[in-house]
PDB file of N, CA and C in Angstrom:
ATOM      1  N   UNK A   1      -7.290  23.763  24.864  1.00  0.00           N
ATOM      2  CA  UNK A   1      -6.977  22.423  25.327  1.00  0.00           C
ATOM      3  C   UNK A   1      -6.636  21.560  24.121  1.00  0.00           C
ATOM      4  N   UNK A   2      -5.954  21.078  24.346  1.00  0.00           N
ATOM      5  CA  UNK A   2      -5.705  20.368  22.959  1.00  0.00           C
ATOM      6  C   UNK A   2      -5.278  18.535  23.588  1.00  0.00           C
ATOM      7  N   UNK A   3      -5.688  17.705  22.648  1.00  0.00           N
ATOM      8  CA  UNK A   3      -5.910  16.326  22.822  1.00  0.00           C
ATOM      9  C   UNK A   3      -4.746  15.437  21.663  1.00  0.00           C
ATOM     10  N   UNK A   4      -4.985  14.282  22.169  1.00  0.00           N
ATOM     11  CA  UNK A   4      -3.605  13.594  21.741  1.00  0.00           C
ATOM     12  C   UNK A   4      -4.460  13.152  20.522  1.00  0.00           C
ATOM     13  N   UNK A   5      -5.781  12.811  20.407  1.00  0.00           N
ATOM     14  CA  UNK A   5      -5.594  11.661  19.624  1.00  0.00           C
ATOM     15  C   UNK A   5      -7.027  12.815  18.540  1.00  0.00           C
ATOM     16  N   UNK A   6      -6.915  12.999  17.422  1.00  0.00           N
ATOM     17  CA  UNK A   6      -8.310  13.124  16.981  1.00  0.00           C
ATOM     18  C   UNK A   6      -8.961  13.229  16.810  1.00  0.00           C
ATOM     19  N   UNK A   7      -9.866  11.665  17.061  1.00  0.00           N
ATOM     20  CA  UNK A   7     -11.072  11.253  17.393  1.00  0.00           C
ATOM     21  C   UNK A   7     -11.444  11.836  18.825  1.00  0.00           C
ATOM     22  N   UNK A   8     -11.025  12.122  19.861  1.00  0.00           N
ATOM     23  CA  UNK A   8     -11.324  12.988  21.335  1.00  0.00           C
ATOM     24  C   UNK A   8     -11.707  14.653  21.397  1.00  0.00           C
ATOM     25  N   UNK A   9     -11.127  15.248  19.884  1.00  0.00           N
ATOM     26  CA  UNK A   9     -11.017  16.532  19.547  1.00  0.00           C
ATOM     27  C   UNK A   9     -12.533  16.534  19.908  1.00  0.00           C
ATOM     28  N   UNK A  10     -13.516  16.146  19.509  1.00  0.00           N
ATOM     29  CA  UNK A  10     -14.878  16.192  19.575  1.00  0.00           C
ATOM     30  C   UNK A  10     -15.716  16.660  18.104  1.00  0.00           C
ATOM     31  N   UNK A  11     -16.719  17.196  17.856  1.00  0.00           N
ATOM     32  CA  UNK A  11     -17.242  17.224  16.650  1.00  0.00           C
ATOM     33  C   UNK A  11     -16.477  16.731  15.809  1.00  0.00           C
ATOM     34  N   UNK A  12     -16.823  17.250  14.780  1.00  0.00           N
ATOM     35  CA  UNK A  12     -16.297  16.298  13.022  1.00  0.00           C
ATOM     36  C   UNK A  12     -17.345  16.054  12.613  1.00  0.00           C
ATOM     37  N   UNK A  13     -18.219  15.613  13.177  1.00  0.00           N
ATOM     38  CA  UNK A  13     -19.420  14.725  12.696  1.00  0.00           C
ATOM     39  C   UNK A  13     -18.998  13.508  12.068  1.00  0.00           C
ATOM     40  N   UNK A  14     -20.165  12.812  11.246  1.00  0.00           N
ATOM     41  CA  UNK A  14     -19.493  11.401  10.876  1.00  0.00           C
ATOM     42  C   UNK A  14     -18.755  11.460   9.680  1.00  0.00           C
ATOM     43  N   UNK A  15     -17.884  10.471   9.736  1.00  0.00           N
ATOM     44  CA  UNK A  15     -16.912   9.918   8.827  1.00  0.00           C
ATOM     45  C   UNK A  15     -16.833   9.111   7.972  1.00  0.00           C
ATOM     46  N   UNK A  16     -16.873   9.187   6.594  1.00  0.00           N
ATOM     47  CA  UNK A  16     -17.347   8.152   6.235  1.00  0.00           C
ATOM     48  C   UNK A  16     -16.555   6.843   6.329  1.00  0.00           C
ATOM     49  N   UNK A  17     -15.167   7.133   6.202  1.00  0.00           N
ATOM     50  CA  UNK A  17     -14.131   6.183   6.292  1.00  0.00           C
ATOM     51  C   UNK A  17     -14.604   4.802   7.650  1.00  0.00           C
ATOM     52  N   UNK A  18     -14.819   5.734   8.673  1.00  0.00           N
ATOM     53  CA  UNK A  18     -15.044   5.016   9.931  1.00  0.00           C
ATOM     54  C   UNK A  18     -16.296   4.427   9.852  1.00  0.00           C
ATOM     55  N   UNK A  19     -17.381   5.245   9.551  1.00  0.00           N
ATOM     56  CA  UNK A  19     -18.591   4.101   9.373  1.00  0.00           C
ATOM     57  C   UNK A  19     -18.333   3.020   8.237  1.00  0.00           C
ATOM     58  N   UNK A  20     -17.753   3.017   6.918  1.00  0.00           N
ATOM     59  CA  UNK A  20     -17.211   1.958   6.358  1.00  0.00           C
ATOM     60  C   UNK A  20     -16.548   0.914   6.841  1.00  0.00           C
ATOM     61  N   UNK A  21     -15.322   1.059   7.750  1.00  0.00           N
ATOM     62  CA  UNK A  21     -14.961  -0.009   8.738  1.00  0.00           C
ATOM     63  C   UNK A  21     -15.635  -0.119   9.836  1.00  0.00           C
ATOM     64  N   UNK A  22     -16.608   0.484  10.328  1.00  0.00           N
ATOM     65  CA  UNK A  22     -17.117  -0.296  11.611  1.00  0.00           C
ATOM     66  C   UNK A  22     -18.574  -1.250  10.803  1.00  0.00           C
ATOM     67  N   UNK A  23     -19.123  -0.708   9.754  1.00  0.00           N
ATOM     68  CA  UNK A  23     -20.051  -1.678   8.808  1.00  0.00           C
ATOM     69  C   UNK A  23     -19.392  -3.413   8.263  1.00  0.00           C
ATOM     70  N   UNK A  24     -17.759  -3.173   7.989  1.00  0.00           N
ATOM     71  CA  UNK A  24     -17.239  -3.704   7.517  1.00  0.00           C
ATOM     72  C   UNK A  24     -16.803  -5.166   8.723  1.00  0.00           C
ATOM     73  N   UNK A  25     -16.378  -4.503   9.704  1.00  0.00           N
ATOM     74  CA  UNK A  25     -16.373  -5.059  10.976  1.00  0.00           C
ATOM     75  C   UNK A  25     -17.837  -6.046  11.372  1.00  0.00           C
ATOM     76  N   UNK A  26     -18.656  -5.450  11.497  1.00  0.00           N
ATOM     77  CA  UNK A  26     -20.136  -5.799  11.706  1.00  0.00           C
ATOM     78  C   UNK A  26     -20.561  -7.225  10.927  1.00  0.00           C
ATOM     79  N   UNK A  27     -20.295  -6.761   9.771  1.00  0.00           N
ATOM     80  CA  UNK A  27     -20.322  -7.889   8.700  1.00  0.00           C
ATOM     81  C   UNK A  27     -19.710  -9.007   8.976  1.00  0.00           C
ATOM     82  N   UNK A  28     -18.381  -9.242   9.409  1.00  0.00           N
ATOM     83  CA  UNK A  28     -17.600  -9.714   9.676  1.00  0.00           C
ATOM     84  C   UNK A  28     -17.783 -10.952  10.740  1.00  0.00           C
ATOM     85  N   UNK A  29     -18.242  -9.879  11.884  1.00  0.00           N
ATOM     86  CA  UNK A  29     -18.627 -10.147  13.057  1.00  0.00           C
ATOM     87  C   UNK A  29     -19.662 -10.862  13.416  1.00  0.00           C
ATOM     88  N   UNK A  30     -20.977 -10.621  12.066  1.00  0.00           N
ATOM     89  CA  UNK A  30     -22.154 -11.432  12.315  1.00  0.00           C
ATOM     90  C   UNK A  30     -21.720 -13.267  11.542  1.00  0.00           C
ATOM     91  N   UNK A  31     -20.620 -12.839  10.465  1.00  0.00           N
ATOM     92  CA  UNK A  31     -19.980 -14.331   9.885  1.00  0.00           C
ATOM     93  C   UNK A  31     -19.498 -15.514  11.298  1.00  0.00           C
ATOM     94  N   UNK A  32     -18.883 -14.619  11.535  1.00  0.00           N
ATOM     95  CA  UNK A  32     -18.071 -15.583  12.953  1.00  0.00           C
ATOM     96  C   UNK A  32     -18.956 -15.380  13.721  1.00  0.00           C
ATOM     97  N   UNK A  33     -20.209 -14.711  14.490  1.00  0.00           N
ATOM     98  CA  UNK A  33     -20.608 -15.271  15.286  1.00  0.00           C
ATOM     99  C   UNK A  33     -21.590 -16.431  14.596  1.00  0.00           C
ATOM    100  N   UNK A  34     -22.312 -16.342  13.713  1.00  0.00           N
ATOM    101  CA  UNK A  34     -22.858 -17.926  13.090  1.00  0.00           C
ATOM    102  C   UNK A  34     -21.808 -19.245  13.224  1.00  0.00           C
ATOM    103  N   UNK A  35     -20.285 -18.876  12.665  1.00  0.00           N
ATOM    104  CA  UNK A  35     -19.433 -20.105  12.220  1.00  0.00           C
ATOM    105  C   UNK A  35     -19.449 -20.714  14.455  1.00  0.00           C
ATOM    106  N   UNK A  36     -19.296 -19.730  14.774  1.00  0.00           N
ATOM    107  CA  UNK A  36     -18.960 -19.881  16.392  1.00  0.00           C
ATOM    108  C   UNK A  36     -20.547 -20.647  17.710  1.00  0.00           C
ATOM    109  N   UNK A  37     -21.083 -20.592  16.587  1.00  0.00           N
ATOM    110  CA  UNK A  37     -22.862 -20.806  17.326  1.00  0.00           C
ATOM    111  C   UNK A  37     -22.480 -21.953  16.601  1.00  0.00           C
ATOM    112  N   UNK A  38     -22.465 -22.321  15.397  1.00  0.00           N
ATOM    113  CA  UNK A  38     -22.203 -24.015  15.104  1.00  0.00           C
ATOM    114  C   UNK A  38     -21.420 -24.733  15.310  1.00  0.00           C
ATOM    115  N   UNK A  39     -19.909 -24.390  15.516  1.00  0.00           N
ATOM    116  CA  UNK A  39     -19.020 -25.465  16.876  1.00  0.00           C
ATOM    117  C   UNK A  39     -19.562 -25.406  17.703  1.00  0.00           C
ATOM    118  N   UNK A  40     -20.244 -24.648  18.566  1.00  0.00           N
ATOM    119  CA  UNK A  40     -21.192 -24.667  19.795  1.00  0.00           C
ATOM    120  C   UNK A  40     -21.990 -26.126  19.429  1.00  0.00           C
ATOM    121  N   UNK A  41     -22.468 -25.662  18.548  1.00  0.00           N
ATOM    122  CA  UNK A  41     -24.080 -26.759  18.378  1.00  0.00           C
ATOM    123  C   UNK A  41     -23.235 -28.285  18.711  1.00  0.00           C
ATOM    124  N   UNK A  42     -22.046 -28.275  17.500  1.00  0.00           N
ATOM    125  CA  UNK A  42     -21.606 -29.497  17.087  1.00  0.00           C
ATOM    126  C   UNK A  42     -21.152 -30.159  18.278  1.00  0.00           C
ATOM    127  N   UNK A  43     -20.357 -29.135  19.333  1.00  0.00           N
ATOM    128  CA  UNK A  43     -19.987 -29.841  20.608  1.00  0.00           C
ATOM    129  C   UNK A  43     -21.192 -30.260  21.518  1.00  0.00           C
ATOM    130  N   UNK A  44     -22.147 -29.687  21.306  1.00  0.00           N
ATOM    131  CA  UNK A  44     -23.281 -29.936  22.332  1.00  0.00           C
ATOM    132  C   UNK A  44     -23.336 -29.092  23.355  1.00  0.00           C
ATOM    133  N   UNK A  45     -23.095 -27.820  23.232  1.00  0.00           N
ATOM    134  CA  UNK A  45     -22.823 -26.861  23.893  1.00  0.00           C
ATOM    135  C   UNK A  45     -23.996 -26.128  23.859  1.00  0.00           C
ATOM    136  N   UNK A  46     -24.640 -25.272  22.540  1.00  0.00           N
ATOM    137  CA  UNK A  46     -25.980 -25.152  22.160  1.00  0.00           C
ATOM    138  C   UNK A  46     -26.523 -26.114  22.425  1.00  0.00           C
ATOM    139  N   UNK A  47     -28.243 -26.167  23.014  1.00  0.00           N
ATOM    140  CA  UNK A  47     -29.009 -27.356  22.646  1.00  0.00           C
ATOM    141  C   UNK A  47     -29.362 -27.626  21.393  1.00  0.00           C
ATOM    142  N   UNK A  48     -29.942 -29.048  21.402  1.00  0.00           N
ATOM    143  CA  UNK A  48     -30.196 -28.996  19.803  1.00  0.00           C
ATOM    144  C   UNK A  48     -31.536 -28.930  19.492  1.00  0.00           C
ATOM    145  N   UNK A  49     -32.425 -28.530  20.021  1.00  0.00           N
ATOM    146  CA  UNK A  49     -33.779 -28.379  19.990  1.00  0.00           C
ATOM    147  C   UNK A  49     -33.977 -26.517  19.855  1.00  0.00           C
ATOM    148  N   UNK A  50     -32.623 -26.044  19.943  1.00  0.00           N
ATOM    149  CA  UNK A  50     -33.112 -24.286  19.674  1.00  0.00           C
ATOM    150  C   UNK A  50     -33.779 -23.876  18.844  1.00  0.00           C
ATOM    151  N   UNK A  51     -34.979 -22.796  18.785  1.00  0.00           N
ATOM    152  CA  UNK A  51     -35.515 -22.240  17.567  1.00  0.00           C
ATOM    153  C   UNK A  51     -34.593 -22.442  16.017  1.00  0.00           C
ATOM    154  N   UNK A  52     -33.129 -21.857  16.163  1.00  0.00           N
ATOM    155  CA  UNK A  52     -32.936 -21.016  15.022  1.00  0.00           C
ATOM    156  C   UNK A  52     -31.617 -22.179  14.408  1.00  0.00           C
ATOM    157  N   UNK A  53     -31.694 -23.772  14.569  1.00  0.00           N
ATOM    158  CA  UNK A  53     -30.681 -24.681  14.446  1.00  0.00           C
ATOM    159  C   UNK A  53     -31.018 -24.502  13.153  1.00  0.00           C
ATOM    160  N   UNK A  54     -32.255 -24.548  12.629  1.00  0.00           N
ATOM    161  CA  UNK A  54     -31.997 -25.152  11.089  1.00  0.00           C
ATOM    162  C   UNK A  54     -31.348 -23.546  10.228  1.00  0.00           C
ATOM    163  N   UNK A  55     -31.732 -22.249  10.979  1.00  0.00           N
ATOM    164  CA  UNK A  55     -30.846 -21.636   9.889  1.00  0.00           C
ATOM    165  C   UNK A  55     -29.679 -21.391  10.189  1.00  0.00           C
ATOM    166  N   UNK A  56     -28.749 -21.590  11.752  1.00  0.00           N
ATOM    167  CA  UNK A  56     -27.706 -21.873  11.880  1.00  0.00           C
ATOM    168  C   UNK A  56     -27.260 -22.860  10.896  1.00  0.00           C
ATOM    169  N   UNK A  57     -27.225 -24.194  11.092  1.00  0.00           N
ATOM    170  CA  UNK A  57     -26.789 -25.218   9.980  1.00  0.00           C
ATOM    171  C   UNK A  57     -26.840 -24.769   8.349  1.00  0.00           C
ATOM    172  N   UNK A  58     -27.599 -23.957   7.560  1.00  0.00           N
ATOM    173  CA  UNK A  58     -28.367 -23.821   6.425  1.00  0.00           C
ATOM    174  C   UNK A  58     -27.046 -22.881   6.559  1.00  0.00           C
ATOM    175  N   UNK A  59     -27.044 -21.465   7.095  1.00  0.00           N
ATOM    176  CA  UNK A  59     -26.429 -20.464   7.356  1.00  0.00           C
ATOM    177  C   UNK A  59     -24.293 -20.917   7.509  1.00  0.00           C
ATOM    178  N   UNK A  60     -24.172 -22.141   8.022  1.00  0.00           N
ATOM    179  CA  UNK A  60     -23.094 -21.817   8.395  1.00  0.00           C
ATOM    180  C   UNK A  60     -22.221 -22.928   7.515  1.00  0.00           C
ATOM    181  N   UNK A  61     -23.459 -23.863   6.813  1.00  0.00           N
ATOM    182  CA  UNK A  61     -23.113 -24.624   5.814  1.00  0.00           C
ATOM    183  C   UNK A  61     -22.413 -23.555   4.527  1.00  0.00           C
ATOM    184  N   UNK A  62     -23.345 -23.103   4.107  1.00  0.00           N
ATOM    185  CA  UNK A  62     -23.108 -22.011   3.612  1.00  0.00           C
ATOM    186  C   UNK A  62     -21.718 -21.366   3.101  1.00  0.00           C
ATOM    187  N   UNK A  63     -21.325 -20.643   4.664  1.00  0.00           N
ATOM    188  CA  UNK A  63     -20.424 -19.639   4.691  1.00  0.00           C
ATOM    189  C   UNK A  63     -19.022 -20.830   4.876  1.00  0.00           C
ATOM    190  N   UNK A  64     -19.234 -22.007   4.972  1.00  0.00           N
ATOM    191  CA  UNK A  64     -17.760 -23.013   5.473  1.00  0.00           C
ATOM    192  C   UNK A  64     -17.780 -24.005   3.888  1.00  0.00           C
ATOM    193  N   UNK A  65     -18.860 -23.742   2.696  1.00  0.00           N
ATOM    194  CA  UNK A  65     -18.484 -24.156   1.249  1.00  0.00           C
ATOM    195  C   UNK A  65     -17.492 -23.663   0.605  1.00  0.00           C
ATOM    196  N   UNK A  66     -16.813 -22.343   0.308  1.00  0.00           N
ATOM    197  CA  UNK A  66     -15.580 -22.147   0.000  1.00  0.00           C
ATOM    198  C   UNK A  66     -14.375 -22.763   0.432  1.00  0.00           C
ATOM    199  N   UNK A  67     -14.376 -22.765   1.911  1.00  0.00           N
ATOM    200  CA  UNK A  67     -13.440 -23.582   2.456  1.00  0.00           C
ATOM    201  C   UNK A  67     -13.152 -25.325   2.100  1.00  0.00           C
ATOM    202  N   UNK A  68     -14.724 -25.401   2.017  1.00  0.00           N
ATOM    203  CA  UNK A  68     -14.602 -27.365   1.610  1.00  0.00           C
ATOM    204  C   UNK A  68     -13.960 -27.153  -0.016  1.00  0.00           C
ATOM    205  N   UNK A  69     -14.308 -26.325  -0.807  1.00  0.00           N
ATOM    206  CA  UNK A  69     -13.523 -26.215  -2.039  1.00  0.00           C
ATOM    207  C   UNK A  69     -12.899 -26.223  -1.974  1.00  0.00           C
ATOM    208  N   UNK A  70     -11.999 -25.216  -1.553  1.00  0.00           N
ATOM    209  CA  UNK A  70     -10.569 -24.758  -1.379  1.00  0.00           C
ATOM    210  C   UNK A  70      -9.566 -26.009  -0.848  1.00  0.00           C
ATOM    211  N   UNK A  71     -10.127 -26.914   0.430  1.00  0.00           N
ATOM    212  CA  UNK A  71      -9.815 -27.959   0.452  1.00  0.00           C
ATOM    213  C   UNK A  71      -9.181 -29.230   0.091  1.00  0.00           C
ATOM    214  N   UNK A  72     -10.601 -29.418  -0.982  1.00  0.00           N
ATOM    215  CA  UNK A  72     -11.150 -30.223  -1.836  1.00  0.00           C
ATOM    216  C   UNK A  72     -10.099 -30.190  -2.740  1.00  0.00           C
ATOM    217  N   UNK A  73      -9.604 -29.322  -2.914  1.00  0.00           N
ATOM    218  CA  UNK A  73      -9.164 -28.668  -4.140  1.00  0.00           C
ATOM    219  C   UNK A  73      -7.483 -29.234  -4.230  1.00  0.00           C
ATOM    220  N   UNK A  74      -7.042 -28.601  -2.521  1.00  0.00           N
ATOM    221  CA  UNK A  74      -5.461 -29.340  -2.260  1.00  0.00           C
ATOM    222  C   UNK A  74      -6.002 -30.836  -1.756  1.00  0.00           C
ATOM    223  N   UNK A  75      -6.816 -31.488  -1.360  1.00  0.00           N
ATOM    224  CA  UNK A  75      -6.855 -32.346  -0.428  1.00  0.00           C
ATOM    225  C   UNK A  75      -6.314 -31.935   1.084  1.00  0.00           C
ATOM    226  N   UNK A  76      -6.877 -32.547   1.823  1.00  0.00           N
ATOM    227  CA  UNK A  76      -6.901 -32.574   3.331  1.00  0.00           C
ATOM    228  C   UNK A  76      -8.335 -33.519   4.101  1.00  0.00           C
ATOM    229  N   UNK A  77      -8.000 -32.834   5.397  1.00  0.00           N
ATOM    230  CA  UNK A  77      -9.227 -34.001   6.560  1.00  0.00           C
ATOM    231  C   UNK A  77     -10.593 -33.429   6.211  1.00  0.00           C
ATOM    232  N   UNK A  78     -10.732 -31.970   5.269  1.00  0.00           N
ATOM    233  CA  UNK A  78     -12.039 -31.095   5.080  1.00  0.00           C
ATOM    234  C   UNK A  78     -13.154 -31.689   4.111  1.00  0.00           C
ATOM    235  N   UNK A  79     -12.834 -32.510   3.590  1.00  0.00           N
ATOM    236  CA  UNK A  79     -13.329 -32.833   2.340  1.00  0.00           C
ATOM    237  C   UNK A  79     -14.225 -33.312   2.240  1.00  0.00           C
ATOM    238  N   UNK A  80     -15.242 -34.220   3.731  1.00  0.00           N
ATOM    239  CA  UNK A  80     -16.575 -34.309   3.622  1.00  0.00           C
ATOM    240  C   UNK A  80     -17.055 -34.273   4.823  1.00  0.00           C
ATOM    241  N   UNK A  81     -16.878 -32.997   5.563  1.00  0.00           N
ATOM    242  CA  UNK A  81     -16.780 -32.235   6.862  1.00  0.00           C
ATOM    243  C   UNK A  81     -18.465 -31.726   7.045  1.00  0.00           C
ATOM    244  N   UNK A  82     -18.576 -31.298   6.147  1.00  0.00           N
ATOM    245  CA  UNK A  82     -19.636 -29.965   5.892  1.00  0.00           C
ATOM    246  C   UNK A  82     -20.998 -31.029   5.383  1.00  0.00           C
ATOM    247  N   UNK A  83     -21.706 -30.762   6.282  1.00  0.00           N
ATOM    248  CA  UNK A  83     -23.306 -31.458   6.306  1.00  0.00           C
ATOM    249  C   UNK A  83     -23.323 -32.085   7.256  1.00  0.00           C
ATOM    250  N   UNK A  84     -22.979 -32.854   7.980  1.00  0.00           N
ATOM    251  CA  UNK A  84     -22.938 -33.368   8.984  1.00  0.00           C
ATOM    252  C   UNK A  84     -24.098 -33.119   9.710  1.00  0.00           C
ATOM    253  N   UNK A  85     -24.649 -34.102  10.981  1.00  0.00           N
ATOM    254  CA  UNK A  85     -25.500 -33.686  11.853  1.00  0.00           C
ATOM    255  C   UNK A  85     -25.236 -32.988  12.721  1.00  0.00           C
ATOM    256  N   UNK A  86     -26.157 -31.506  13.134  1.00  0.00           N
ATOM    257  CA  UNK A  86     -25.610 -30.477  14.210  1.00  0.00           C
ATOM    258  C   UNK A  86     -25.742 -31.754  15.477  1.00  0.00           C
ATOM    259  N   UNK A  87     -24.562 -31.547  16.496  1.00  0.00           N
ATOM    260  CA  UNK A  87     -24.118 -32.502  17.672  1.00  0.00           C
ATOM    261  C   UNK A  87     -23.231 -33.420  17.827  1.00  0.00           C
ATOM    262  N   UNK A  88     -23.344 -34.045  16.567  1.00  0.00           N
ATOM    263  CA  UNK A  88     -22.428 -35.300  16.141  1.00  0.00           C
ATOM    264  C   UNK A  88     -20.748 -34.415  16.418  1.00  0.00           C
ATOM    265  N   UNK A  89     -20.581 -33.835  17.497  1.00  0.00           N
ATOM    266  CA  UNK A  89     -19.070 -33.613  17.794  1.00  0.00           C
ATOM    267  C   UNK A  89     -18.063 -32.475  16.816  1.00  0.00           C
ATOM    268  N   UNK A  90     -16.665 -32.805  17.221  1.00  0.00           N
ATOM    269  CA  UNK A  90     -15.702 -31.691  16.868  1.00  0.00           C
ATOM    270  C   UNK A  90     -16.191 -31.721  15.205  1.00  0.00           C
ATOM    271  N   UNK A  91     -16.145 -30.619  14.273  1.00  0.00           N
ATOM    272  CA  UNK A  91     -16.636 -30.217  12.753  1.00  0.00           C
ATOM    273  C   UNK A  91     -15.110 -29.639  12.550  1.00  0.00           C
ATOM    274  N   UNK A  92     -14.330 -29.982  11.771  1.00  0.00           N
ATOM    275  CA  UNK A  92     -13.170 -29.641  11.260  1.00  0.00           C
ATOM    276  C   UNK A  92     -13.589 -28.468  10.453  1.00  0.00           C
ATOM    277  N   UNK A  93     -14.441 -28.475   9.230  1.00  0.00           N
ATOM    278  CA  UNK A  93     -14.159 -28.083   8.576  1.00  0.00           C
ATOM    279  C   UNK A  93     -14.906 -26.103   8.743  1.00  0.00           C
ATOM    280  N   UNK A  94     -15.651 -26.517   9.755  1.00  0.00           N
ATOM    281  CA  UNK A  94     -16.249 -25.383  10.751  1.00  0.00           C
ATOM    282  C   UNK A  94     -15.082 -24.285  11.258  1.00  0.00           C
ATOM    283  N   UNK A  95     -14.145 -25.043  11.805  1.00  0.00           N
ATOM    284  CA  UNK A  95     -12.695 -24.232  12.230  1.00  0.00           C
ATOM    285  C   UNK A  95     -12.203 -23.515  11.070  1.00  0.00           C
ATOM    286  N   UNK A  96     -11.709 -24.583  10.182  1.00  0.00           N
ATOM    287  CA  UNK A  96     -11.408 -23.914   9.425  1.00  0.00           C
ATOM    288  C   UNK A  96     -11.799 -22.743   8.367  1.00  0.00           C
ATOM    289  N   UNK A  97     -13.139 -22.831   8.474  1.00  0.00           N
ATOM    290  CA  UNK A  97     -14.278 -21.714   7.731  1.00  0.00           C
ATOM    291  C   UNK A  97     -14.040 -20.866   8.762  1.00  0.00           C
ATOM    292  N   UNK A  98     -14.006 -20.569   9.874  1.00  0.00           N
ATOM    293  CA  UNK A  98     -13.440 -19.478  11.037  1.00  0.00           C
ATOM    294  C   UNK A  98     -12.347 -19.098  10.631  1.00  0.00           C
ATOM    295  N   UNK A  99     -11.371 -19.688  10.737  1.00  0.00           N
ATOM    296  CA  UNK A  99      -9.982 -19.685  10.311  1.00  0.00           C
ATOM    297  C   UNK A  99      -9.664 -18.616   9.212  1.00  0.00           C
ATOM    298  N   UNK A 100     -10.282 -19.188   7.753  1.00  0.00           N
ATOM    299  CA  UNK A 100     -10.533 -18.639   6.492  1.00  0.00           C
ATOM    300  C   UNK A 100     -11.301 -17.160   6.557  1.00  0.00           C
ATOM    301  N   UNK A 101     -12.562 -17.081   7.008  1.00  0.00           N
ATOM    302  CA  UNK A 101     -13.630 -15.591   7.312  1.00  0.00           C
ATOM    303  C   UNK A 101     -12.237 -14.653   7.709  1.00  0.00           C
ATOM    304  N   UNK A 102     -11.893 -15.338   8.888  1.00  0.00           N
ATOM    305  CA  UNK A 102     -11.082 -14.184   9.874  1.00  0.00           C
ATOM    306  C   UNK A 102     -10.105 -13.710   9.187  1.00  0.00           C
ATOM    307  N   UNK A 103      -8.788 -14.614   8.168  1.00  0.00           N
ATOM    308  CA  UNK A 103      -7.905 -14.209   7.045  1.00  0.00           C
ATOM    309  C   UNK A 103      -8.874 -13.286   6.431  1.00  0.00           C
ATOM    310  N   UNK A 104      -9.686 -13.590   5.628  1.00  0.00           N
ATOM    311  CA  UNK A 104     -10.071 -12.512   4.735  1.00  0.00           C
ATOM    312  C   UNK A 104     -10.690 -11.365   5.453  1.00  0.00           C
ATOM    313  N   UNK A 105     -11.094 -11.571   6.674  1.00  0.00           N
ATOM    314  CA  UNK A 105     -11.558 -10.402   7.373  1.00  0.00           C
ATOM    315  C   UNK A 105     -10.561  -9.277   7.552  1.00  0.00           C
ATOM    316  N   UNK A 106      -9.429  -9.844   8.037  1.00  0.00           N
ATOM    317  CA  UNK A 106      -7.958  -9.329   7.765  1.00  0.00           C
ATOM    318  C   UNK A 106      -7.544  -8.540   6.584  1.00  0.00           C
ATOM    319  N   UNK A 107      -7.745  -9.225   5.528  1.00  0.00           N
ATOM    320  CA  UNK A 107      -7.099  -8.304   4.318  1.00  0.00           C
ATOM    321  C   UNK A 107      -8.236  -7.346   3.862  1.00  0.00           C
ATOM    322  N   UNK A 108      -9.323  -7.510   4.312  1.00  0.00           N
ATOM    323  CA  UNK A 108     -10.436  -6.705   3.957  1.00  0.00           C
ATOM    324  C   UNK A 108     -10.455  -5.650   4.741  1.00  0.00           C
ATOM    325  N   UNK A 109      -9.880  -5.635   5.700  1.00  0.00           N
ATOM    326  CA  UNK A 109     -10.071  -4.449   6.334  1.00  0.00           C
ATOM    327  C   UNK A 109      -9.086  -4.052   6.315  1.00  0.00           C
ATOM    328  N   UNK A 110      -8.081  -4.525   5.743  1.00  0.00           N
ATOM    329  CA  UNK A 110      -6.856  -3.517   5.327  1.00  0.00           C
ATOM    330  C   UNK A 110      -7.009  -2.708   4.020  1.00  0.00           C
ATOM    331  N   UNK A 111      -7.528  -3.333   3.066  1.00  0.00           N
ATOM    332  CA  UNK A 111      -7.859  -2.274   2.483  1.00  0.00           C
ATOM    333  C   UNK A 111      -9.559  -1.447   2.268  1.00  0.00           C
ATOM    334  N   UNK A 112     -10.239  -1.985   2.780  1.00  0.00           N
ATOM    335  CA  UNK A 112     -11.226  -0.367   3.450  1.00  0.00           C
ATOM    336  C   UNK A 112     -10.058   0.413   4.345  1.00  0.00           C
ATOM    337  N   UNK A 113      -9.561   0.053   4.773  1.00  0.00           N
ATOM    338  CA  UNK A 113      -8.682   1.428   6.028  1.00  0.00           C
ATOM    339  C   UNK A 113      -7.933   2.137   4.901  1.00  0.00           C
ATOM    340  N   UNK A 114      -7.240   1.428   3.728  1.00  0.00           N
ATOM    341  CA  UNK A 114      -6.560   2.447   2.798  1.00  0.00           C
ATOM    342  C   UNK A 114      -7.228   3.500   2.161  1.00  0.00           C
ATOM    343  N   UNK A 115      -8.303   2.427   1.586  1.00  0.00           N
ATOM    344  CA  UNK A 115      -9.688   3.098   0.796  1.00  0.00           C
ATOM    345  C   UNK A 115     -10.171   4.702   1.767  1.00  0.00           C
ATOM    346  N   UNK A 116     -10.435   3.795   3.253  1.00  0.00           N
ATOM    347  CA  UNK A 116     -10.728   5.088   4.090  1.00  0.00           C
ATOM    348  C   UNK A 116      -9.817   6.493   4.327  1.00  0.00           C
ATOM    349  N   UNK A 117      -8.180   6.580   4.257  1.00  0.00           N
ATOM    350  CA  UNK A 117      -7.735   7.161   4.340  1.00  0.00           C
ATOM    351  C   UNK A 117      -7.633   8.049   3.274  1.00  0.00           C
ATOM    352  N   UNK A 118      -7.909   7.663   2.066  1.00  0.00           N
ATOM    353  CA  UNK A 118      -7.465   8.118   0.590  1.00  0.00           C
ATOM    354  C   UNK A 118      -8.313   9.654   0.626  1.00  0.00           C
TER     355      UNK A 118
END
């Protein structure tokens, strides 16, 4: 019997290539879901009395400081975005730290997939 794709062939066992991008992914994945739990908060979507607000905020302050640099840096609306009170509404500079993760999530996993193939 023979199969189209591979990965369906069955055994192989693991790969390292593939556990590298699905780790890589993961990583990724736990960034944006924090940046995505704090537009939540900021819209009032999360309550603001949840256990885990202060390391959301601490956490997503954090990961959206490159972006206020980077900013900062050309000028734009980002530039004193970041600290804010979780609720106080739309967080610009929150998007754009999404925005930014997900680009580099992009080129990062283009090259682990090269890395992986090599």
């Amino acid at each position: 019997m023979t199969f189209p794709y591979p990965h369906h062939a069955g055994g192989g066992g693991v790969r390292p290539g593939r556990v590298l991008r699905r780790a890589t992914a993961l990583v990724f994945a736990g960034i944006q879901a924090i940046l995505v739990v704090r537009i939540l908060l900021d819209l009032g979507v999360v309550p603001a009395d949840w256990g885990v607000n202060s390391f959301l905020v601490t956490a997503s302050d954090a990961l959206a400081a490159p972006v206020q640099g980077l900013a900062g840096g050309i000028g734009g609306m980002f530039g004193s975005a970041i600290g804010g009170a979780p609720g106080d509404g739309f967080n610009p500079a929150m998007v754009a730290a999404l925005v930014g993760w997900t680009a580099v999530e992009a080129l990062v996993m283009r090259v682990v997939t090269k890395v992986a193939t090599v």
